[in-house]
Protein backbone atom coordinates (compact mmCIF):
# COMPACT_ATOMS: atom_id res chain seq x y z
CA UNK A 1 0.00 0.00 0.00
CA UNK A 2 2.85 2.31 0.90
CA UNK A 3 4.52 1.74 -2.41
CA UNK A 4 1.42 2.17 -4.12
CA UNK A 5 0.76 5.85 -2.34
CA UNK A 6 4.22 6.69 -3.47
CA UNK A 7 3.98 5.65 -7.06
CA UNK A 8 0.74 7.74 -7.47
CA UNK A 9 2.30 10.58 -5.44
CA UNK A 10 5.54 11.05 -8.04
CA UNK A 11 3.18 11.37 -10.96
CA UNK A 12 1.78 14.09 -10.13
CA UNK A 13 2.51 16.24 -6.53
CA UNK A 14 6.31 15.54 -7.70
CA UNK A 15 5.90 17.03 -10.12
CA UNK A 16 3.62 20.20 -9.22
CA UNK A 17 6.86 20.42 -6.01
CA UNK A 18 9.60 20.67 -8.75
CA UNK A 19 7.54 23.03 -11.42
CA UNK A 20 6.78 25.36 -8.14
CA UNK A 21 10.80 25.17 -6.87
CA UNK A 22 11.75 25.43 -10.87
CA UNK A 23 9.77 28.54 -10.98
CA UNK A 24 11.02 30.21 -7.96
CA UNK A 25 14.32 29.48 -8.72
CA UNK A 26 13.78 31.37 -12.16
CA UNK A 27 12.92 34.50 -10.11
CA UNK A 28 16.59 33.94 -8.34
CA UNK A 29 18.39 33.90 -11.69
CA UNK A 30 16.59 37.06 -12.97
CA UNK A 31 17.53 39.06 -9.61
CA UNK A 32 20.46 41.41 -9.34
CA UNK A 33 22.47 41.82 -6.69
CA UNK A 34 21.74 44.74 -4.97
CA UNK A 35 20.56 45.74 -1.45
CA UNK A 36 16.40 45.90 -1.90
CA UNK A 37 17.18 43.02 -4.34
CA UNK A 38 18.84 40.94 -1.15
CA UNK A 39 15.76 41.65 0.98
CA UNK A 40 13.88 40.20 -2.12
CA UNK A 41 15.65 37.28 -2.57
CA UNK A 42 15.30 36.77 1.47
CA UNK A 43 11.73 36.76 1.45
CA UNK A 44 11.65 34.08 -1.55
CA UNK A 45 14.04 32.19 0.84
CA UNK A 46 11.10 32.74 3.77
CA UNK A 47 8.06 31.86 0.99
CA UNK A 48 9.85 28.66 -0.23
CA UNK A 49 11.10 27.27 3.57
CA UNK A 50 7.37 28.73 4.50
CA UNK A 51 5.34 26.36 1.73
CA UNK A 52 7.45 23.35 3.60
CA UNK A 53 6.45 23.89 7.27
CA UNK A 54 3.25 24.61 6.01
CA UNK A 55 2.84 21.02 4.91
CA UNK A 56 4.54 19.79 7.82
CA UNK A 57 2.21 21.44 10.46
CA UNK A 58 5.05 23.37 11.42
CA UNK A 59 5.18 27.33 11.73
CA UNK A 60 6.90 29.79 10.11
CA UNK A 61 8.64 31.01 13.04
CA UNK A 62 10.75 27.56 12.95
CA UNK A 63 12.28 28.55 9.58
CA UNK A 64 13.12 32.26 11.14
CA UNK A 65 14.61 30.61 14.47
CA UNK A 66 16.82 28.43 12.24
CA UNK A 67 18.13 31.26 10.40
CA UNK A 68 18.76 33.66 13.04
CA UNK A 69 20.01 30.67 15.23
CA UNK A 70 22.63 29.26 12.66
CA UNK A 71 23.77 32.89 11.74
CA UNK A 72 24.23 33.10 15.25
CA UNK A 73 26.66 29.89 15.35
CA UNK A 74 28.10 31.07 12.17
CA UNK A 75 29.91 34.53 13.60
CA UNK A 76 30.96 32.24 17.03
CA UNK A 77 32.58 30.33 15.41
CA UNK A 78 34.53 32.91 13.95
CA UNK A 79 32.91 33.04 10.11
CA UNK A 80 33.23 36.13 8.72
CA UNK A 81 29.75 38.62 8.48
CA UNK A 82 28.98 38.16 4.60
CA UNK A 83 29.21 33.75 4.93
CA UNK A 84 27.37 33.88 7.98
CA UNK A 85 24.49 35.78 6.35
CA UNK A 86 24.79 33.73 3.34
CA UNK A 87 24.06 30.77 5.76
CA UNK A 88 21.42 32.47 7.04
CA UNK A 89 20.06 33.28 3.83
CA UNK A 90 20.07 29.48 2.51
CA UNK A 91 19.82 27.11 5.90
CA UNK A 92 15.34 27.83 5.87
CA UNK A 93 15.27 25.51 2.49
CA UNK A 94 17.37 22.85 4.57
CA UNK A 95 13.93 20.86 4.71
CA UNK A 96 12.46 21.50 0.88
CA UNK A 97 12.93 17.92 0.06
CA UNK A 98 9.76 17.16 1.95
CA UNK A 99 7.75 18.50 -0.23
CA UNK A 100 8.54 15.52 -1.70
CA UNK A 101 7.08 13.23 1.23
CA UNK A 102 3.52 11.71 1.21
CA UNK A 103 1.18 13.79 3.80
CA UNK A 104 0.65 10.40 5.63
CA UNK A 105 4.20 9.96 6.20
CA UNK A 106 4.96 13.64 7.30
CA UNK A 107 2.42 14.16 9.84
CA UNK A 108 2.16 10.88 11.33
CA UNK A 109 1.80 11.65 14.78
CA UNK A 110 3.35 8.20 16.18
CA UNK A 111 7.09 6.38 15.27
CA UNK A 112 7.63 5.99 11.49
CA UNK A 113 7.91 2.33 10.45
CA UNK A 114 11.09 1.40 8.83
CA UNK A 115 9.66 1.54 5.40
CA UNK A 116 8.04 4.95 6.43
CA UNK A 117 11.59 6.04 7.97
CA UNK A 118 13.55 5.09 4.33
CA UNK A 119 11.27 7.40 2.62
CA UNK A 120 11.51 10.18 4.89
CA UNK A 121 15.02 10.09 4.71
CA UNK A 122 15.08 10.87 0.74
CA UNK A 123 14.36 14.18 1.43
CA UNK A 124 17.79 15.50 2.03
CA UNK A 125 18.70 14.25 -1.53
CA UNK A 126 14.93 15.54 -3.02
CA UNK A 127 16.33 18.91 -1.26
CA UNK A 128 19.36 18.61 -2.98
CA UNK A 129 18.54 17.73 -6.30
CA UNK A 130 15.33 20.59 -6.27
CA UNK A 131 18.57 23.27 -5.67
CA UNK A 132 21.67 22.31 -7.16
CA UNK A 133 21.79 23.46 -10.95
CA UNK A 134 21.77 27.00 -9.65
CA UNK A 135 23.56 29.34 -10.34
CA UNK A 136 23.57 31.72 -7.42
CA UNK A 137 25.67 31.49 -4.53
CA UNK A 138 22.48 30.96 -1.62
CA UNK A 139 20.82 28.58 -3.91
CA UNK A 140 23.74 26.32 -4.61
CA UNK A 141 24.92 26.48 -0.36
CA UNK A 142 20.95 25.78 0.44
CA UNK A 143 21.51 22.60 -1.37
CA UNK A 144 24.80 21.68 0.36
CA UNK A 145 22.72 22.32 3.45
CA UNK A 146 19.91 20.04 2.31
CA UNK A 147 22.06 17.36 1.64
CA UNK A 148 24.13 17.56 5.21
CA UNK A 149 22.30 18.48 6.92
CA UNK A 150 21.31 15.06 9.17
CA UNK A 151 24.74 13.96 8.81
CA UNK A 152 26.77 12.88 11.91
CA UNK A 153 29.54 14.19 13.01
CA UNK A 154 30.32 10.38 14.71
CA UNK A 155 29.33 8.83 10.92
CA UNK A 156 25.75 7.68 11.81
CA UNK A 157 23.65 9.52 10.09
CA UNK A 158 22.32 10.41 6.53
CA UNK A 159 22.08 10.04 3.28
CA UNK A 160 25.95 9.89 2.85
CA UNK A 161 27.18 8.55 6.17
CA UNK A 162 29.48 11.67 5.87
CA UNK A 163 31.60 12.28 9.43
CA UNK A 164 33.40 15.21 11.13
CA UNK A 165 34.98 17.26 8.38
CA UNK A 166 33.56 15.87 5.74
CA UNK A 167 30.29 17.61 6.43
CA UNK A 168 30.16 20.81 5.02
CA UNK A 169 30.10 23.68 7.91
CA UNK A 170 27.17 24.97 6.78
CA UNK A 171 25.08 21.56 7.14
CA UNK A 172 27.01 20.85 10.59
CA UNK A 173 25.80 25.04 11.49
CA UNK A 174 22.10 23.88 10.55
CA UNK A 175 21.51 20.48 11.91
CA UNK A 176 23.23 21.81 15.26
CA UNK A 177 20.08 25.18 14.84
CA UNK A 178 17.14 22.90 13.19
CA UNK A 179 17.43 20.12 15.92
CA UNK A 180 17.51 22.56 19.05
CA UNK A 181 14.56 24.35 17.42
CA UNK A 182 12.54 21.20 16.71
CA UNK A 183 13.23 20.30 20.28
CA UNK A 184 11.80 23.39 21.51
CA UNK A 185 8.93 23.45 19.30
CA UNK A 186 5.20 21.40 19.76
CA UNK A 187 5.18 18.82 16.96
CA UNK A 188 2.36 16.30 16.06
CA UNK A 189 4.38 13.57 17.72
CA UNK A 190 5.94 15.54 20.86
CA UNK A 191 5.32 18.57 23.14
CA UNK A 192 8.02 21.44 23.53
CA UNK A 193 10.79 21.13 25.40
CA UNK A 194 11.94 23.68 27.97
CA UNK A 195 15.00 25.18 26.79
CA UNK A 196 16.95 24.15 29.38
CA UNK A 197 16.59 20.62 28.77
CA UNK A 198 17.29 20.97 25.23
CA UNK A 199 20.39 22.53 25.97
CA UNK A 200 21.63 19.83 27.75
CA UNK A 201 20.36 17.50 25.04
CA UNK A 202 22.91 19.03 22.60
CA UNK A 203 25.85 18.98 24.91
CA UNK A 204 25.19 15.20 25.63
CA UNK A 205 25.48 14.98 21.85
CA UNK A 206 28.28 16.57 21.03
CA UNK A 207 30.98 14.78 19.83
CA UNK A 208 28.29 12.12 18.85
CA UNK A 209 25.83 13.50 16.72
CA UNK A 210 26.78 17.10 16.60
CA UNK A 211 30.45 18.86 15.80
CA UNK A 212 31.44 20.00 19.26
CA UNK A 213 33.25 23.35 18.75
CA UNK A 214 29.39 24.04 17.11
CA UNK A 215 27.82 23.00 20.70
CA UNK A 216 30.52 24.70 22.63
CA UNK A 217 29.04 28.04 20.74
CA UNK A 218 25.79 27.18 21.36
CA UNK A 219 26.35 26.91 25.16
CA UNK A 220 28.20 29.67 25.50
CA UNK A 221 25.50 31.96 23.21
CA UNK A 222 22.61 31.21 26.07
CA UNK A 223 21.58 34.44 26.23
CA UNK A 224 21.77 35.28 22.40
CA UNK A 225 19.40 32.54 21.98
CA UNK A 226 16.76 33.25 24.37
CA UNK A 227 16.96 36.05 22.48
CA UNK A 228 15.82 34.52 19.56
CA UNK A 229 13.05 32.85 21.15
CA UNK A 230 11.64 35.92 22.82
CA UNK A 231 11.07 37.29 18.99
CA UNK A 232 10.24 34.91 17.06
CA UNK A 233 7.41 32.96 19.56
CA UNK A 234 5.15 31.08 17.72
């Protein structure tokens, strides 16, 4: 039955997902760079990461949290200003590959089934593929970010069983900001959590799942972060 769903979900809502990210892509290439052009191109950034959490029940404060929160890891760590807002810029289309995931699997509000869990998984590569030919700088780092970002910095994770340094900077940045926001945040399968306990989440993953000079900044940002929270409640 799953297989079946799937098969009649990449003939058509495939489809419809690549002819919308196509499209907005287009409006990238025909941008200059200038300054009201940047604010453009960062609202088409918000729009496309928006029409994601959208379908995942998610709001659109997560994709705003995960911006300011991995420009935030970006500059301390020591990045300079212009790649840290280019990160910020391109890690809200870290989940786009999802619009390439069947509603039913999605928002399933209990444990995915292993066959559930494979297809879930495809949408760092979906994400990847949907951004790559592009041209532009944001466009071509949001799909590095796509692709890394559930990589491991121990080797466990996915699609590429990448580890430590072979995950790009900008999908270790992400993953560290996407997974302390989806801890804080309600989901269909899992209240909040307070921040304090998500905090010491990360540091008990460090080394493990996360790169630990990027935990080390996020412990020592506490206050930078709550900052975040206080202005972009949902």
């Amino acid at each position: 039955a799953l297989s079946g769903e799937l098969n009649n979900f990449s003939v058509l809502n495939f489809k419809l997902a690549s002819v919308f990210c196509h499209n907005a892509l287009i409006a990238f290439e025909n941008i200059s760079l200038n300054n009201e052009i940047e604010e453009a191109q960062w609202e088409m950034v918000y729009l496309l990461g928006g029409a994601v959490e959208t379908r995942s029940k998610e709001t659109g404060n997560h994709i705003k949290r995960v911006a300011e929160l991995s420009e935030l890891l970006a500059l301390t760590i020591g990045l300079d200003q212009k790649t840290a807002e280019f990160i910020k810029w391109a890690s809200p289309l870290h989940d786009i590959g999802k619009i390439a995931i069947p509603d039913s699997i999605l928002n399933k509000p209990g444990k995915l089934d292993p066959g559930e869990w494979e297809v879930m998984q495809t949408h760092a590569e979906e994400g990847y593929k949907m951004l790559c030919n592009s041209n532009k700088q944001v466009i071509r780092l949001a799909s590095l970010i796509a692709l890394d970002h559930h990589e491991h910095w121990n080797g466990a994770g996915y699609p590429k069983g990448k580890k430590a340094d072979e995950i790009s900077i900008e999908g270790r940045i992400t993953a560290v900001a996407d997974v302390f926001d989806a801890l804080c945040s309600k989901r269909c399968y899992k209240q909040a959590w307070e921040h304090e306990d998500a905090f010491t989440y990360m540091q008990e993953c460090s080394g493990s799942q996360f790169d630990p000079q990027l935990i080390d900044a996020l412990l020592s940002s506490r206050e930078s972060v709550l900052d975040i929270y206080n202005r972009y409640r949902d």
